[in-house]
Protein backbone atom coordinates (compact mmCIF):
# COMPACT_ATOMS: atom_id res chain seq x y z
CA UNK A 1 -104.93 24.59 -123.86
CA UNK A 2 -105.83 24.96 -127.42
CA UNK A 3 -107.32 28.70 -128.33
CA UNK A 4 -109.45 29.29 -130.96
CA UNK A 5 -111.48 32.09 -132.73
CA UNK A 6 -114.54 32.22 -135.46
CA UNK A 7 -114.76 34.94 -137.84
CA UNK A 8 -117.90 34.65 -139.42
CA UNK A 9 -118.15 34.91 -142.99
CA UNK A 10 -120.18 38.07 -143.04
CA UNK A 11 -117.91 40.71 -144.47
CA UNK A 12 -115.84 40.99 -148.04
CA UNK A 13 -112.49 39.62 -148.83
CA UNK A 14 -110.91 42.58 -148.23
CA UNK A 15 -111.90 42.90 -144.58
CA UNK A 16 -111.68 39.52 -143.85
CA UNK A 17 -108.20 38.50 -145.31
CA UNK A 18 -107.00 40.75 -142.69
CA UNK A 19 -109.05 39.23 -139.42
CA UNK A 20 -107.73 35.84 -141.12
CA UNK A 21 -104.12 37.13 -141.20
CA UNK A 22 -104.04 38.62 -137.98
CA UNK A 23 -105.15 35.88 -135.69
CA UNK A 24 -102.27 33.41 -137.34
CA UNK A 25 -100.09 35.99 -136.51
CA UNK A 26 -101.55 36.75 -132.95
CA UNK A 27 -100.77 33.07 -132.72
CA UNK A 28 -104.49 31.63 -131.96
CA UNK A 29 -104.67 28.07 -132.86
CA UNK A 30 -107.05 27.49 -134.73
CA UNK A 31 -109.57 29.71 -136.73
CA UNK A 32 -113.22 28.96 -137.80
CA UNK A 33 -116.38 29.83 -139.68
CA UNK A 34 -119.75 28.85 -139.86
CA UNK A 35 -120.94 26.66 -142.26
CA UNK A 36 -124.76 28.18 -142.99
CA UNK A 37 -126.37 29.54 -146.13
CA UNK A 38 -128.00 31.53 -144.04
CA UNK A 39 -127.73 32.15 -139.98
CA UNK A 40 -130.59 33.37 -138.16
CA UNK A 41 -130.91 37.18 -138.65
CA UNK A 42 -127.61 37.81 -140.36
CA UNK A 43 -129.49 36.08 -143.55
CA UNK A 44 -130.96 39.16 -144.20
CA UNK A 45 -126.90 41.11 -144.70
CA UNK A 46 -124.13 39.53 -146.26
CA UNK A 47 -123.17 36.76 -145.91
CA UNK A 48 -120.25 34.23 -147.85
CA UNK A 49 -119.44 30.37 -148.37
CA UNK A 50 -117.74 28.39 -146.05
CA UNK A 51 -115.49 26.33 -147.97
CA UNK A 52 -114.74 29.12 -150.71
CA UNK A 53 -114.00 31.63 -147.43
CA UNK A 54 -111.75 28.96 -146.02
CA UNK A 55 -109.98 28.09 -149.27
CA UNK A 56 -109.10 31.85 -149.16
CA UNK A 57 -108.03 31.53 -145.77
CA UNK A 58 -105.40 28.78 -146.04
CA UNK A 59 -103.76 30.97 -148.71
CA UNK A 60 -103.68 34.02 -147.03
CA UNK A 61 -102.22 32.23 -143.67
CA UNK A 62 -99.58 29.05 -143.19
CA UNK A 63 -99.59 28.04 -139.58
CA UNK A 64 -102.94 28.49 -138.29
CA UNK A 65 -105.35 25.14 -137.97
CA UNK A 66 -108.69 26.31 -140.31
CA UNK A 67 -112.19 24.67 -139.96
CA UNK A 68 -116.02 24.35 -139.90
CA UNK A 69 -117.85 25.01 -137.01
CA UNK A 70 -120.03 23.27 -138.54
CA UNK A 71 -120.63 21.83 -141.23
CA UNK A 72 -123.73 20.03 -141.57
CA UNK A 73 -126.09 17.46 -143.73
CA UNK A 74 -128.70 20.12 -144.20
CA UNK A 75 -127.83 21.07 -147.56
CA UNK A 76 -125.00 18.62 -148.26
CA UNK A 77 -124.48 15.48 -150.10
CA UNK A 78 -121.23 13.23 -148.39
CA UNK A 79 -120.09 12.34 -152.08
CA UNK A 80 -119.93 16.14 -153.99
CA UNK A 81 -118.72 17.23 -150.05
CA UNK A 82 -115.64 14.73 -149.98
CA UNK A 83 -114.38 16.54 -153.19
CA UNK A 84 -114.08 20.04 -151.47
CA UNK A 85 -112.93 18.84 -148.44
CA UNK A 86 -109.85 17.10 -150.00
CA UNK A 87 -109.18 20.30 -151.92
CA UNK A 88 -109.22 22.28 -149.24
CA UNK A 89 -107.25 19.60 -146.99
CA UNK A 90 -104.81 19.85 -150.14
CA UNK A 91 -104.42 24.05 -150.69
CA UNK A 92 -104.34 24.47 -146.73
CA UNK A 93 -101.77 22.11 -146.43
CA UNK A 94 -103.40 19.39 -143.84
CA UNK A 95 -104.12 22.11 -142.08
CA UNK A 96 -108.01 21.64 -142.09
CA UNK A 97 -110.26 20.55 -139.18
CA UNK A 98 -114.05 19.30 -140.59
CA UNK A 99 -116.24 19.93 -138.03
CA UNK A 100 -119.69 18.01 -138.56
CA UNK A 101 -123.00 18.48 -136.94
CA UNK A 102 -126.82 17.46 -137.22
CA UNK A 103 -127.68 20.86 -138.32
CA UNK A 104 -130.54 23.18 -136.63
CA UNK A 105 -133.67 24.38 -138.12
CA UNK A 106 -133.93 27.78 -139.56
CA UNK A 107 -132.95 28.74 -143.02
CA UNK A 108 -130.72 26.19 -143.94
CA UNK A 109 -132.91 23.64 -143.27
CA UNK A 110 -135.89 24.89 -145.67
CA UNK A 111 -134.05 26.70 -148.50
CA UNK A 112 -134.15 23.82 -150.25
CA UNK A 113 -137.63 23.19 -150.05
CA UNK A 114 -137.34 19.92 -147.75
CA UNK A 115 -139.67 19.64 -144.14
CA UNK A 116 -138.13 20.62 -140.99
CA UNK A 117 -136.89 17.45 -139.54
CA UNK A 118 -137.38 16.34 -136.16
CA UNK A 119 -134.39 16.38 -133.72
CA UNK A 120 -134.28 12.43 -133.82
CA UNK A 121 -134.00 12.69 -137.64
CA UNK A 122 -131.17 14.98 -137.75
CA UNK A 123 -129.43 12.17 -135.63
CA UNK A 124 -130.50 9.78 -137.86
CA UNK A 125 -129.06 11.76 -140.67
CA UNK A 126 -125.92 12.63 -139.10
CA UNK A 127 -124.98 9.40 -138.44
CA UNK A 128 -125.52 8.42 -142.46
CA UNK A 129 -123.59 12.00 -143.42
CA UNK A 130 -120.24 10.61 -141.14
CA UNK A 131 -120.42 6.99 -141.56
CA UNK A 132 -120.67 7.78 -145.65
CA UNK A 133 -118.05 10.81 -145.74
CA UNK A 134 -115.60 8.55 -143.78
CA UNK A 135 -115.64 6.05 -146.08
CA UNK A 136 -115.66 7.96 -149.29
CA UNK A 137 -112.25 9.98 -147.74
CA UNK A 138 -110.23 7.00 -146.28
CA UNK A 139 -111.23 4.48 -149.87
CA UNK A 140 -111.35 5.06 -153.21
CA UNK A 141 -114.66 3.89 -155.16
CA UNK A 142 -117.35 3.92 -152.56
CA UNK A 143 -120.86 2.46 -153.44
CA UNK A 144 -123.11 2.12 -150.04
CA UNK A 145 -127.19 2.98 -149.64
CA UNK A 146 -128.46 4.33 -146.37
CA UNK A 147 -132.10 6.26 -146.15
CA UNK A 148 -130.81 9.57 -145.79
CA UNK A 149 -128.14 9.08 -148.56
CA UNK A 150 -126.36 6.72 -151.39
CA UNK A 151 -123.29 7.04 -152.97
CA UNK A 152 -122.48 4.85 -156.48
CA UNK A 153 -118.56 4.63 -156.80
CA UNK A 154 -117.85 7.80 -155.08
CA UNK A 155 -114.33 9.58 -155.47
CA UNK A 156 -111.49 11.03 -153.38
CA UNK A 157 -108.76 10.03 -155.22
CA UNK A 158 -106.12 11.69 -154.31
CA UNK A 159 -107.13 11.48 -150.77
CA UNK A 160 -106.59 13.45 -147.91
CA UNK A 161 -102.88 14.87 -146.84
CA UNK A 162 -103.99 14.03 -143.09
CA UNK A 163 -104.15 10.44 -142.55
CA UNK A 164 -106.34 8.45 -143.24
CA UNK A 165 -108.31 11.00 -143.48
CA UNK A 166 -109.09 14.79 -142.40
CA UNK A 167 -109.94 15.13 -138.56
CA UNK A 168 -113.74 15.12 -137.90
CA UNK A 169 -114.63 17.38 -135.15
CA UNK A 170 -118.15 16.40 -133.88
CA UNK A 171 -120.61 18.61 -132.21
CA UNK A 172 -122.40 16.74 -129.56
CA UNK A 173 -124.63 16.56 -126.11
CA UNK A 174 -127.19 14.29 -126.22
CA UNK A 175 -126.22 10.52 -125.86
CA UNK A 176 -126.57 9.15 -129.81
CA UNK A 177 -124.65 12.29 -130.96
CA UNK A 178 -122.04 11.41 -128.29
CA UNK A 179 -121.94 7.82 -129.47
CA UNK A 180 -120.97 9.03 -132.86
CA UNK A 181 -118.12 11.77 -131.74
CA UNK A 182 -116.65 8.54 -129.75
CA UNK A 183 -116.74 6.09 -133.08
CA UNK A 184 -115.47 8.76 -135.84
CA UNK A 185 -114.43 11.85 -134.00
CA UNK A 186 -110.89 13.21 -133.29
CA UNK A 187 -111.98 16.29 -131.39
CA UNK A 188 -115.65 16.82 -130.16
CA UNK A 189 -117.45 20.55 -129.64
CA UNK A 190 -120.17 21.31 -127.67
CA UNK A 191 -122.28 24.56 -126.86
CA UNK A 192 -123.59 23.63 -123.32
CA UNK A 193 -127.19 23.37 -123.07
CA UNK A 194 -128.53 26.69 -122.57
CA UNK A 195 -128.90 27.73 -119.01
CA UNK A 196 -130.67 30.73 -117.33
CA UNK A 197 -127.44 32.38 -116.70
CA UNK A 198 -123.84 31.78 -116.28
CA UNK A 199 -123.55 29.77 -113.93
CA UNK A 200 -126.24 27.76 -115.08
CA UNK A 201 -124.72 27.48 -118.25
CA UNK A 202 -121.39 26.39 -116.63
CA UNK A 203 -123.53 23.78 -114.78
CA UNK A 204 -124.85 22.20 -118.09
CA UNK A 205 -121.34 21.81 -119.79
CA UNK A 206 -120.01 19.97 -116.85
CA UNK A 207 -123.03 17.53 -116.91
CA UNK A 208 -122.14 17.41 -120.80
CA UNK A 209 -117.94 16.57 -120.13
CA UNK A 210 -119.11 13.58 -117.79
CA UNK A 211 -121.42 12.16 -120.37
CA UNK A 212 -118.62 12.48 -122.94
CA UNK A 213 -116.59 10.38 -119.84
CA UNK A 214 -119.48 8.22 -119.61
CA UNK A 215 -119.90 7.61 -123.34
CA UNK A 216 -115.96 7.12 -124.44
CA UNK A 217 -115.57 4.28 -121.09
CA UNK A 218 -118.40 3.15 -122.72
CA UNK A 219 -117.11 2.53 -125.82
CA UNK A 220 -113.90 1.68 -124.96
CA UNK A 221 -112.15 4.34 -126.20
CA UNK A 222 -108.82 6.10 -124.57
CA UNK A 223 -110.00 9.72 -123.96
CA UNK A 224 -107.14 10.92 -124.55
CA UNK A 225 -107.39 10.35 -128.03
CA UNK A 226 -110.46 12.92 -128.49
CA UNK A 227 -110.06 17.11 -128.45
CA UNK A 228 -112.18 18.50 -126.59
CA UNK A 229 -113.76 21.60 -127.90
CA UNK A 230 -115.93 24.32 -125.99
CA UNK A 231 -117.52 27.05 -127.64
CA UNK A 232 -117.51 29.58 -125.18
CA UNK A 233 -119.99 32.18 -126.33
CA UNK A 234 -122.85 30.07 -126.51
CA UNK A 235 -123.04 31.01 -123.11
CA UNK A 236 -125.17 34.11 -121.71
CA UNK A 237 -121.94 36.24 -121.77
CA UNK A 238 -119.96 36.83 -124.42
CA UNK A 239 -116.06 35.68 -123.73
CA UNK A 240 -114.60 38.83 -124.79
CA UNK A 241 -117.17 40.99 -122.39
CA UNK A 242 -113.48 41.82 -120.78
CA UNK A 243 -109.48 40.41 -120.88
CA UNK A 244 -110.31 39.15 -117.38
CA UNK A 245 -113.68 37.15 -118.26
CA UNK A 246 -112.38 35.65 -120.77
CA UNK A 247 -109.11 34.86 -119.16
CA UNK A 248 -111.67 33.57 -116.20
CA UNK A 249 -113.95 31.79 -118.94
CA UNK A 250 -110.36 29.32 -120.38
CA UNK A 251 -110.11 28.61 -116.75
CA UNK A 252 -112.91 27.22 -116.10
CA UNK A 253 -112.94 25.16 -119.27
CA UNK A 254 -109.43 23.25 -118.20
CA UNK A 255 -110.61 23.02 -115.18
CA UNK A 256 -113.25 20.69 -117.01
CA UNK A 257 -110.34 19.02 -119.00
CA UNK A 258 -111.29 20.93 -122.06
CA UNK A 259 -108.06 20.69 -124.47
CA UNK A 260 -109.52 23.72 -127.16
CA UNK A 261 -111.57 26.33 -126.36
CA UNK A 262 -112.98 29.03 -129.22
CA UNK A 263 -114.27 32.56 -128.96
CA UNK A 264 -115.73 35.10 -131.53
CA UNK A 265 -114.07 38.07 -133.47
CA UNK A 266 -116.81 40.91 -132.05
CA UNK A 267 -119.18 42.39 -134.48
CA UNK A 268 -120.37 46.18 -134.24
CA UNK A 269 -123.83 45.08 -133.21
CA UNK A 270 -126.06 41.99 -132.49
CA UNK A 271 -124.43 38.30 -132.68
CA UNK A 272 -121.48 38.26 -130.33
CA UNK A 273 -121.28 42.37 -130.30
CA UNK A 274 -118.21 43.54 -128.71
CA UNK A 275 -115.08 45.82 -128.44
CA UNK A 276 -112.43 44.84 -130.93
CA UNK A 277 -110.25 46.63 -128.48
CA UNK A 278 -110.54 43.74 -125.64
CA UNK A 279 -109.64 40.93 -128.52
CA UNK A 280 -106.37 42.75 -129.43
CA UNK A 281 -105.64 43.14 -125.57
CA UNK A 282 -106.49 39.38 -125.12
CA UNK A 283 -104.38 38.29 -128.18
CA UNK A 284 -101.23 40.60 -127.23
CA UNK A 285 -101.01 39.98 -123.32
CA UNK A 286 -102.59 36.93 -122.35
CA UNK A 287 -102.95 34.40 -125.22
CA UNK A 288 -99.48 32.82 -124.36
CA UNK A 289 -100.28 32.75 -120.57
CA UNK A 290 -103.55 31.01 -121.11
CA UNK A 291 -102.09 28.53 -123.59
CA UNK A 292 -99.98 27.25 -121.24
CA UNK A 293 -103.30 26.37 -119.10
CA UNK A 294 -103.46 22.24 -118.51
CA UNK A 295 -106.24 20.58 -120.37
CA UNK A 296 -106.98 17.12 -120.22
C-alpha cells in the first residue's frame, strides 16, 4: 500500500516548501495538488498554479512521486499542456504522475467564458484531451483533428524521461470514463460516489472497484498493470478525524485491493479542516505499519 497526501496550493512558497519537504521526509509516497484556477469557495483566498507549485516542489524534494489530482480539459489545450508536462517530468526527475480528469463545473469551467458542459460532454472531451496528449508525448510532430481539439505538428521533443511517456492517472466511475482509465491509464483514482454517510460511501467505492474489474476483463487488460488510487476524504469523514480512523480508513481500502490511497494536509477551517497534530502522529508512528498493508 501506496500512501499519499494533497497539499493544496492555497498558501505562499514559504509555507508550502516546508509541507512539501516534510512529507518526502515523513516518507509518504506520493504528494499532490489540485489542478483548478479556482476551487469552490477557496476562489475567493489565495490560491496558486499547479504546474508552477509542482515545479517548485520537485526542487525542493528528490524522492517523493509529485502529481495532479487533477488535471483537467477545462481550461487546457493537449498541445501548449504537453510542453509543461515534459518540463516538469524533466526538473522532477521522472518523478511526475499526470493525473487527468473530465473536469467539474464551477469556476473553472466558466472563467473562460465557455457554457457549462453537460456531463456526457466532459466525457466526450476527455477522451479527445488523452487520446491527443498521448500522442503528442510518446511522437514527435503530431497533426490530428477531433471536435473538442486539433493539434498541427505539435511538439515534445525531447520527450518524456518516463517511458514512453509520463504515467496518466485517470479519475473515473462511470463506465465510458472507466473505458478510458483501462486504454491509457497506469493508475486510476476515484472519489466514490457520494453516499449519505460512511458506510454508504464505503458501499459506493466497492460497487466502483468491481466495475473497474468488470471494465479491465472487459478490455482485456491484466489488472495488475493499473494503480489503483482512492481518495479518501471525499468521503463524509475526513481521514485524519483521528490516527485510528485513518489507520481504519487504509484498511478498508486494501481490503478493496486498492494499491494507493491519498489523504489531505488539514487546513485551519472549512475544506478538509483538521488537527495538524493527528497528521504528524500518523506520519511518525504508523505510516510504515500501514505501508506494509497488501493491496492488490
Amino acid at each position: 500500500m501506496r500512501i499519499g497526501i494533497v497539499i493544496l496550493p492555497d498558501q505562499r512558497w514559504s509555507v508550502a516548501q516546508r509541507r512539501w519537504r516534510q512529507v518526502e521526509e515523513w516518507g509518504f509516497d506520493h504528494a499532490w495538488t489540485y489542478d483548478h484556477l479556482g476551487w469552490r469557495d477557496l476562489v475567493d483566498g489565495p490560491w496558486f498554479d499547479s504546474m508552477a507549485t509542482l515545479t517548485a516542489a520537485a526542487t525542493a524534494t528528490s524522492r517523493i512521486r509529485l502529481g495532479t489530482l487533477v488535471a483537467s480539459p477545462n481550461f487546457r489545450h493537449p498541445a501548449a499542456f504537453a510542453r509543461q508536462v515534459t518540463a516538469l517530468d524533466d526538473i522532477s526527475g521522472g518523478r511526475f504522475l499526470l493525473g487527468l480528469g473530465a473536469g467539474g463545473i464551477g469556476f473553472d469551467s466558466t472563467v473562460l467564458g465557455g457554457e457549462t458542459l453537460s456531463p456526457r460532454q466532459r466525457v466526450d472531451r476527455l477522451a479527445e484531451f488523452a487520446e491527443l496528449l498521448d500522442l503528442i508525448l510518446r511522437d514527435d510532430g503530431t497533426t490530428w483533428r477531433g471536435e473538442w481539439f486539433a493539434a498541427v505538428d505539435a511538439r515534445s521533443n525531447p520527450g518524456c524521461v518516463q517511458a514512453p511517456r509520463v504515467p496518466f492517472v485517470m479519475a473515473a466511475n462511470g463506465p465510458r470514463s472507466m473505458r478510458l482509465a483501462a486504454r491509457f491509464g497506469q493508475g486510476w483514482v476515484t472519489i466514490g460516489a457520494g453516499g449519505d454517510d460512511l458506510e454508504g460511501w464505503w458501499g459506493t467505492v466497492a460497487d466502483i472497484s468491481a466495475g473497474m474489474d468488470r471494465t479491465l476483463a472487459e478490455a482485456g487488460r491484466d489488472p495488475a498493470t493499473l494503480d489503483r488510487y482512492l481518495s479518501l476524504d471525499s468521503a463524509p469523514v475526513f481521514s485524519l478525524s483521528s490516527a485510528d480512523f485513518f489507520a481504519e480508513q487504509v484498511g478498508r481500502a486494501a481490503a478493496l485491493g486498492f494499491t494507493d490511497v491519498v489523504t489531505h494536509w488539514p487546513r485551519a477551517s472549512s475544506w478538509y479542516a483538521g488537527d495538524e497534530a493527528i497528521l504528524v502522529d500518523v506520519a511518525t508512528r504508523l505510516l510504515p505499519e500501514l505501508q506494509r498493508l497488501p493491496g492488490s
